[in-house]
Protein backbone atom coordinates (compact mmCIF):
# COMPACT_ATOMS: atom_id res chain seq x y z
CA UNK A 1 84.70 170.57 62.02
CA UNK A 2 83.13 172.33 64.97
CA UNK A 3 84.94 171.57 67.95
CA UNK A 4 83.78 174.57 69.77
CA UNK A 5 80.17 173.04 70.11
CA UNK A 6 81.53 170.01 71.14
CA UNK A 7 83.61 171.43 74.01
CA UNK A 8 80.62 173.20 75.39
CA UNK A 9 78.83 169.75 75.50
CA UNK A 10 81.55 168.34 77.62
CA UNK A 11 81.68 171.29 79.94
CA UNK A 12 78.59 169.98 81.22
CA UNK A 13 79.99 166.21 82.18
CA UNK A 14 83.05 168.01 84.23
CA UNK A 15 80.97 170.23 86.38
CA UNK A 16 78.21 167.49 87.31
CA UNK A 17 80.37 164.87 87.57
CA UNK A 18 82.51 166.61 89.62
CA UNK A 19 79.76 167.76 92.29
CA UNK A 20 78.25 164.34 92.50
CA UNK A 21 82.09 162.82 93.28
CA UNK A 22 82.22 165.77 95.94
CA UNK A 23 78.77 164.98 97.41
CA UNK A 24 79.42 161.55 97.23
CA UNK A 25 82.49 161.99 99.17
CA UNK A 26 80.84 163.82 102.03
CA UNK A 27 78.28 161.56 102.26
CA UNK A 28 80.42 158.57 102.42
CA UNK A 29 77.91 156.70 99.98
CA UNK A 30 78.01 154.78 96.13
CA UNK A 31 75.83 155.61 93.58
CA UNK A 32 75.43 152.75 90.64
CA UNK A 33 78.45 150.91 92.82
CA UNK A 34 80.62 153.94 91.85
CA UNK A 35 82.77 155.27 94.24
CA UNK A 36 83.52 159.05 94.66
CA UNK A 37 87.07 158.47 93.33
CA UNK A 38 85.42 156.89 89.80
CA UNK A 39 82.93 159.66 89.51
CA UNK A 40 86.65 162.55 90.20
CA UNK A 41 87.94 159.85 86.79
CA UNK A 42 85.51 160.43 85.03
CA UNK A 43 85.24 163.90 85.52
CA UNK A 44 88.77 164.41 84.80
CA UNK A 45 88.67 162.29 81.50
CA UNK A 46 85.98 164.59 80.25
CA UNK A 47 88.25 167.48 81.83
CA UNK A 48 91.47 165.97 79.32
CA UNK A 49 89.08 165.24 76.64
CA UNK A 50 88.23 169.64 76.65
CA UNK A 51 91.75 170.39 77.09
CA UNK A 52 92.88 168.39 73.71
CA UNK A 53 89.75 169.93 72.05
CA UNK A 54 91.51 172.92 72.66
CA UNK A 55 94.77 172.51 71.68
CA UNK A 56 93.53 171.30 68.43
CA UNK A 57 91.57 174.07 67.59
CA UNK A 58 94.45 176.49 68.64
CA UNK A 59 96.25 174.41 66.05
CA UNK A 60 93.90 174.71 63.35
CA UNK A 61 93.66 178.26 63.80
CA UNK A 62 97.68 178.24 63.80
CA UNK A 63 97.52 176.50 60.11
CA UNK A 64 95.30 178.64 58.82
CA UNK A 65 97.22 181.74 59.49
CA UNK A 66 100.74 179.74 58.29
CA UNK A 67 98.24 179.52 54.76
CA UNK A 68 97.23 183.59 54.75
């Protein structure tokens, strides 16, 4: 399992929809009936989603050196 490639996918989702909830938020507008505070969820979600991507590979890499 490559987790590593899928991390950098999701890297992508946090930064862009991050700057559209900050633009969105200065501009006072919706986009697709979104608010700015959906498109800061979302952004967050796919923030969480890294962070346990992470910790499992950290994990992995723990159980293979418990098997060396």
């Amino acid at each position: 399992m490559n987790l590593k490639k899928w991390r950098d996918l999701f890297e992508w989702p946090v930064m862009i929809f991050l700057i559209v909830g900050i633009v969105t938020a200065a501009l006072d507008v919706k986009i697709g009936d979104f608010t700015p505070i959906i498109w800061f969820l979302i952004s967050f979600w796919s923030l969480l989603i890294i962070i346990c991507m992470e910790v499992t590979m950290i994990r992995e890499f723990l159980e293979k050196l418990k098997e060396s």
